[in-house]
Protein backbone atom coordinates (compact mmCIF):
# COMPACT_ATOMS: atom_id res chain seq x y z
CA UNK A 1 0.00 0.00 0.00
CA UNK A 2 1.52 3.54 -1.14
CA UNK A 3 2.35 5.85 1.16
CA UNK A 4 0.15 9.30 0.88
CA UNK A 5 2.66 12.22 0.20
CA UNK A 6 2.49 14.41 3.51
CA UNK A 7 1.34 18.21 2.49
CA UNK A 8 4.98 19.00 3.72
CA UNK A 9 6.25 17.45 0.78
CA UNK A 10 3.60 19.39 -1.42
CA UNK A 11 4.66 22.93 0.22
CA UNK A 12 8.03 22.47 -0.46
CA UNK A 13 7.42 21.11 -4.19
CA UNK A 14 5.68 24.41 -4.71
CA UNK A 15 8.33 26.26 -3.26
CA UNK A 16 11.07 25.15 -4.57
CA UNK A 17 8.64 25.89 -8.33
CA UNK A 18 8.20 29.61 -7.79
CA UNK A 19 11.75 30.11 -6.44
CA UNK A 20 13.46 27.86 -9.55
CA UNK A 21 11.07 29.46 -12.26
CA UNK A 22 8.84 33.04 -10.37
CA UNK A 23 7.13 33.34 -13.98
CA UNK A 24 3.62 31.76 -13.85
CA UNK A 25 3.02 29.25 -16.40
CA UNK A 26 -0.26 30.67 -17.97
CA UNK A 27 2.44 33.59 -19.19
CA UNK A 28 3.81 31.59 -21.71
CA UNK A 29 0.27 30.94 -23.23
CA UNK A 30 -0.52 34.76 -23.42
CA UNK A 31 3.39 35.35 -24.83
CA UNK A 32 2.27 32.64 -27.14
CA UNK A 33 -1.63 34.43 -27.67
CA UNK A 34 0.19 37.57 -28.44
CA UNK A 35 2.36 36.15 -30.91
CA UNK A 36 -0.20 35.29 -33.69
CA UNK A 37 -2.18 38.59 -32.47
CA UNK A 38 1.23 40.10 -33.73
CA UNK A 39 0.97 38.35 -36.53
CA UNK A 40 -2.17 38.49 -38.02
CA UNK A 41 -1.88 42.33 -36.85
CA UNK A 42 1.02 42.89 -39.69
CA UNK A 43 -1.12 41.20 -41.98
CA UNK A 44 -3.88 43.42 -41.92
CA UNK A 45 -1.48 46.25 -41.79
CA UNK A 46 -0.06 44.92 -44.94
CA UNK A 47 -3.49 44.53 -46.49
CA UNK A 48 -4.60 48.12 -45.49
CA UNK A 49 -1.53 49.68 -46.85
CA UNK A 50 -2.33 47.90 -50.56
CA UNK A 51 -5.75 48.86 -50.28
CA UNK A 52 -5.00 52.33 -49.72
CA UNK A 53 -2.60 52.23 -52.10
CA UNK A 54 -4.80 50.94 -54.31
CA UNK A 55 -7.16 53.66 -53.90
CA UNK A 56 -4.81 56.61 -53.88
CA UNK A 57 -3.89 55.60 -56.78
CA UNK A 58 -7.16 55.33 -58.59
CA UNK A 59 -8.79 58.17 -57.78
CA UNK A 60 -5.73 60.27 -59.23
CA UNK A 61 -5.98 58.54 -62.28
CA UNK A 62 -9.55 59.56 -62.45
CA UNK A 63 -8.51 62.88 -61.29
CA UNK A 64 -6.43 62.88 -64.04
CA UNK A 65 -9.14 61.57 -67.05
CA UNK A 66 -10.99 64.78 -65.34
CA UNK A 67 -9.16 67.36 -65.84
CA UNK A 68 -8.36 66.41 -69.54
CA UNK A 69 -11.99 65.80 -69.90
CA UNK A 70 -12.24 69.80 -68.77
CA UNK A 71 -9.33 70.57 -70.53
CA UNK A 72 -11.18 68.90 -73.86
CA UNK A 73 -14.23 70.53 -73.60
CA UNK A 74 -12.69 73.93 -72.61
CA UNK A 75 -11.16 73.33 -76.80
CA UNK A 76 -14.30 72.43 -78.24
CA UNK A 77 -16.55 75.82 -76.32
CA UNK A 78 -13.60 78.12 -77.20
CA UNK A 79 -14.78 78.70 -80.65
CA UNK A 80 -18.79 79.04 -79.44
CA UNK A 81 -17.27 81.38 -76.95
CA UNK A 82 -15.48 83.48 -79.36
CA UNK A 83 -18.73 83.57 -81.48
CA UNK A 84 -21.01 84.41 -79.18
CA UNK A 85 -18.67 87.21 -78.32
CA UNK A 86 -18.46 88.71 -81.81
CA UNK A 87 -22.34 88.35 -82.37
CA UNK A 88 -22.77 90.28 -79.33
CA UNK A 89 -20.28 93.32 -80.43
CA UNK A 90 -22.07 93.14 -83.83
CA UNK A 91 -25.66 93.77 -81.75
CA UNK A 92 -24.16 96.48 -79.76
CA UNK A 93 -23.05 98.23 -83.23
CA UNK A 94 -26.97 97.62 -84.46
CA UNK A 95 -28.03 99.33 -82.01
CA UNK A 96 -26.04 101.95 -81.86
CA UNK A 97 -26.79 102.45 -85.67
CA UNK A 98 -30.63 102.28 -85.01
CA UNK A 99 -30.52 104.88 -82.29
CA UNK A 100 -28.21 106.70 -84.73
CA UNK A 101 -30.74 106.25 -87.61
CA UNK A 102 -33.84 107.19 -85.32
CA UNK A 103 -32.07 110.30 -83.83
CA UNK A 104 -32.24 111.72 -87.78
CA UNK A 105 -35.27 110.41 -88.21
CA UNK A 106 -36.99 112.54 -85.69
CA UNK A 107 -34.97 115.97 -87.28
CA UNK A 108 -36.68 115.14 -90.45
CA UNK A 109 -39.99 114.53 -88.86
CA UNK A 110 -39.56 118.13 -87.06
CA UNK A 111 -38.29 119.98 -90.13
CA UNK A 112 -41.51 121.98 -91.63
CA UNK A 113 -39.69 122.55 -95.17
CA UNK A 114 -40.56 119.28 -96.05
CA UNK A 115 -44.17 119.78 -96.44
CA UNK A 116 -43.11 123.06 -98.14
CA UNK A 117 -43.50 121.55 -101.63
CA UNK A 118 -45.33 122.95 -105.05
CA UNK A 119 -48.25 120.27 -106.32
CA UNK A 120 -45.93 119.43 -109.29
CA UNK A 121 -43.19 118.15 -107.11
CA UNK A 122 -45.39 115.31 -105.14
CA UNK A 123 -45.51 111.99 -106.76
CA UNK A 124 -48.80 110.54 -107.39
CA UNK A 125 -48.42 107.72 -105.05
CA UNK A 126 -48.65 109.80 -102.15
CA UNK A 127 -51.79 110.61 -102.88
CA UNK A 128 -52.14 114.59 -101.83
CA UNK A 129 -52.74 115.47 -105.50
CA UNK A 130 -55.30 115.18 -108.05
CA UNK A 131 -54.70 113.01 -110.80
CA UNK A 132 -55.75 111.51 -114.39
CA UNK A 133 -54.97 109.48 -117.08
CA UNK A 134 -55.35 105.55 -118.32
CA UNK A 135 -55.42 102.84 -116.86
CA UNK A 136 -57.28 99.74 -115.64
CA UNK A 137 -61.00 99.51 -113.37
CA UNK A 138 -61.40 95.86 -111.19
CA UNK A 139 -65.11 95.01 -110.06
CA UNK A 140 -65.85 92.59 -107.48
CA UNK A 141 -68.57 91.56 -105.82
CA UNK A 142 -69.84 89.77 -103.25
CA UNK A 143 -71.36 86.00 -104.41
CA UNK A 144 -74.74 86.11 -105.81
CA UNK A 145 -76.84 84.28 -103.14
CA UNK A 146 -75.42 83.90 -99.64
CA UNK A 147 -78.06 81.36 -97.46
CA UNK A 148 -77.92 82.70 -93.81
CA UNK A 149 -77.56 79.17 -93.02
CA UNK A 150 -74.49 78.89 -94.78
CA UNK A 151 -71.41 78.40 -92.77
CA UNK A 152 -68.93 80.06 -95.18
CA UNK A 153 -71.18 83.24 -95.79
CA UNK A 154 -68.46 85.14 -94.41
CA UNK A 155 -66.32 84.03 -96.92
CA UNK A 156 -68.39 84.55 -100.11
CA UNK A 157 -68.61 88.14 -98.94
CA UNK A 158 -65.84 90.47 -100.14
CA UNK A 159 -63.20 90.62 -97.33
CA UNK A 160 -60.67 93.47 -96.64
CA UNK A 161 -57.82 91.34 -96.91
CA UNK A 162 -59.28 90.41 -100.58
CA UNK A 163 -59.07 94.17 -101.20
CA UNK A 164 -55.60 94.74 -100.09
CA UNK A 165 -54.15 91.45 -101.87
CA UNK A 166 -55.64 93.20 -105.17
CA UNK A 167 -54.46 96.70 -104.52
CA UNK A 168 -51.06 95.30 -103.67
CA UNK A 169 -50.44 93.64 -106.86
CA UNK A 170 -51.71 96.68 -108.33
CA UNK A 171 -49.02 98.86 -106.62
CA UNK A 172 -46.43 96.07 -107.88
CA UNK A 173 -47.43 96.18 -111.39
CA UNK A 174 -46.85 99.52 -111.66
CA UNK A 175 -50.30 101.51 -110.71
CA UNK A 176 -49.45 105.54 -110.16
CA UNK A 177 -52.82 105.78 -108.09
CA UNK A 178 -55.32 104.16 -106.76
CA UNK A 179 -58.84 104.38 -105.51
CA UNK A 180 -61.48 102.25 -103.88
CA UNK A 181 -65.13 103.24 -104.71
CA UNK A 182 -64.02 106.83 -105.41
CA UNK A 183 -61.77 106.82 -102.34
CA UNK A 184 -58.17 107.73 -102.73
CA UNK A 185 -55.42 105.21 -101.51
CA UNK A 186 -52.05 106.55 -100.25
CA UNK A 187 -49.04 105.55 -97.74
CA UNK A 188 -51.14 106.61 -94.94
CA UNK A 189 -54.23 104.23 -96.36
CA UNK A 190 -55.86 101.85 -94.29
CA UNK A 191 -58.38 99.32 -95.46
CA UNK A 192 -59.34 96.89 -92.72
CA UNK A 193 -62.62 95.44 -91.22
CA UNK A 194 -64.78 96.21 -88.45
CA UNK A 195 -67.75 94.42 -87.77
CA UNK A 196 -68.72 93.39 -91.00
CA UNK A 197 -68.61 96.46 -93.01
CA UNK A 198 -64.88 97.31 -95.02
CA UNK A 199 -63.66 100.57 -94.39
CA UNK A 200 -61.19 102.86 -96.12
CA UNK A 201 -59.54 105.42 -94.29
CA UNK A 202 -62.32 104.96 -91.66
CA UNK A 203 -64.99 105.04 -94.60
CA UNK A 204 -67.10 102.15 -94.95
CA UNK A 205 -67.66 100.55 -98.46
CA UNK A 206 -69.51 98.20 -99.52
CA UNK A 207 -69.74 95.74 -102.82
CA UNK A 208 -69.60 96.20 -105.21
CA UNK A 209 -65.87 97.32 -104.79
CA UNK A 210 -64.79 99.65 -107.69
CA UNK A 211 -60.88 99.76 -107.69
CA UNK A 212 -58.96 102.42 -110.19
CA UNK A 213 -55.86 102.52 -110.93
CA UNK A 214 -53.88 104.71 -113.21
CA UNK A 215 -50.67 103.89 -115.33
CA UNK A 216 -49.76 101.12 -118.45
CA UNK A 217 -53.04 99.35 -118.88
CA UNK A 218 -50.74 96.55 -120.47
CA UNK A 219 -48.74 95.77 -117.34
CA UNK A 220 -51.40 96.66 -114.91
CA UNK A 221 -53.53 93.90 -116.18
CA UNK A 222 -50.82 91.64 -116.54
CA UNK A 223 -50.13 91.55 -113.28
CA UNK A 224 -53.92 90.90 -112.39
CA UNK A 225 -54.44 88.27 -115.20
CA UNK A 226 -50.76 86.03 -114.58
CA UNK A 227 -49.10 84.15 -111.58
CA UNK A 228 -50.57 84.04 -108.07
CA UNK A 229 -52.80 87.32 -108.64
CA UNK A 230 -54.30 85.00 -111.34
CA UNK A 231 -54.95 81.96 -109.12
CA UNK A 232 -55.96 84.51 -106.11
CA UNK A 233 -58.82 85.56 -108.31
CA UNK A 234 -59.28 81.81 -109.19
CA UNK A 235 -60.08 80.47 -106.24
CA UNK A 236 -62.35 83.51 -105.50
CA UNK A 237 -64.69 82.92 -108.37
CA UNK A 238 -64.39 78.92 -107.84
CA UNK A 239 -64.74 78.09 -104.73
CA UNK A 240 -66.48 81.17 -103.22
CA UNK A 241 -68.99 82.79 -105.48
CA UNK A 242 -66.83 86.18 -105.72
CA UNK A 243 -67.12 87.60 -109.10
CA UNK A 244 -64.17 89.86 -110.37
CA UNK A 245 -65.04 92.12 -113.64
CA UNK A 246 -61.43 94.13 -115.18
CA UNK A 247 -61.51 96.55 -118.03
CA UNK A 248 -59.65 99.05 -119.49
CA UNK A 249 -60.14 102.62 -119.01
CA UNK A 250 -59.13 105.35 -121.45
CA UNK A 251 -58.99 108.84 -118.86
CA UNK A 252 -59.37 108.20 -115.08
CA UNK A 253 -60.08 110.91 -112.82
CA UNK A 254 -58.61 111.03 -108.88
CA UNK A 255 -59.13 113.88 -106.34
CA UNK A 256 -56.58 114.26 -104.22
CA UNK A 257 -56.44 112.67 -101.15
CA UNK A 258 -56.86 114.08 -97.17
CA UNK A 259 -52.99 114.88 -95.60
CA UNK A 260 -52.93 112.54 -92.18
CA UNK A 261 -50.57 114.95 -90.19
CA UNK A 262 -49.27 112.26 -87.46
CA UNK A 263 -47.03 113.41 -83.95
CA UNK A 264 -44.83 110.79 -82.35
CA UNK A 265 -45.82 110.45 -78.76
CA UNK A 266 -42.92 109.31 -76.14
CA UNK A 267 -43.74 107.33 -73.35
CA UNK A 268 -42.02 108.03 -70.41
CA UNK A 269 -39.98 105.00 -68.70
């Protein structure tokens, strides 16, 4: 039968331990712990430092692709910048020409000698003398029967727009002066609508519309009988009823027309 070891012999075992080695023995696990903690540490350090790297060095390339991008398009809007630039000096000179031009307009509006003129120096065109001589007489009329049912009655009646494409073309074939139902047409002339009536310088008229006009019977009629003034009249007669009647005239006779004296009236800003 063994002998139980007395706790004397246990003290002094556990003396003679801590005096021989004073270190405990769980430090050699945490040396050991701290080891691969060292370890594993560098290797994330080393990972980190590649990643950053990594990074750094991408976003300066894209840095880089940016400012050549910039660079790029600050080429291609040079021209468009230079452009807009010269189309704005050229406005600026416009406009300096237009205030240049209106500034002499107004001295001629304000010089009285113009209207100081003898009757043989006006042109007929401007209508403040009496006139004669040949030329050509246009007729037309509203359509024969307009229904008051009829949705285009409107437009089988004579409009004023159908009066001012005629005396137009009249002007452009060469007409000296012109009249509408006796009334004399000039630069200061307007023929519009109001309501349904046509007036003429504030005059209404009415069909049938009797249009005069002096100067080469040959070319004034034509320019009434060829081209669009041709297919104008056309499609008047066709489609809308609206008869047009030209002859020739041998001695037309014009009064002169009524002087519109007109001030210019400045608004203050």
């Amino acid at each position: 039968m063994a002998k139980k070891q007395s706790s004397i012999d246990v003290d002094e075992h556990l003396l003679r331990q801590i005096f021989t080695d004073p270190l405990e023995h769980g430090y050699h696990l945490v040396a050991s712990d701290h080891e691969r903690y060292s370890a594993s540490t560098g290797f994330l350090g080393k990972l980190a430092t590649v990643v950053l790297t990594t990074l750094l060095v991408a976003s300066t390339i894209f840095a880089i692709k940016d400012l050549t991008a910039r660079n790029l398009e600050n080429d291609v809007l040079d021209p468009l910048r230079t452009q807009v630039s010269d189309l704005q000096a050229e406005v600026k000179r416009a406009e300096a020409s237009n205030s240049s031009l209106s500034s002499q307009i107004q001295n001629l509006t304000n010089d009285e000698d113009i209207l100081q003129l003898n009757p043989g120096d006006i042109p007929a065109v401007t209508s403040l003398s009496a006139v004669s001589g040949p030329g050509i007489r246009v007729v037309i009329s509203d359509a024969n029967y307009i229904a008051a049912s009829d949705p285009e009655a409107d437009s089988k009646r004579v409009q004023d727009r159908d009066l001012q494409t005629i005396i137009n073309q009249l002007w452009q074939s060469g007409a000296e002066a012109v009249t509408v139902n006796g009334i004399r047409v000039g630069p200061q002339t307007a023929i519009r609508a109001a309501g349904g009536a046509v007036l003429v310088n504030l005059t209404p008229v009415s069909s049938p519309y009797q249009i005069d006009a002096i100067g080469s019977r040959n070319d004034l009629l034509k320019g009434l009988s060829t081209g669009s003034a041709a297919d104008f009249l056309g499609i008047l007669q066709t489609r809308y009823g609206i008869t047009t009647e030209i002859t020739q005239q041998t001695d037309i006779r014009m009064r002169a027309g009524a002087y519109h004296s007109y001030k210019t009236v400045i608004i203050p800003e």
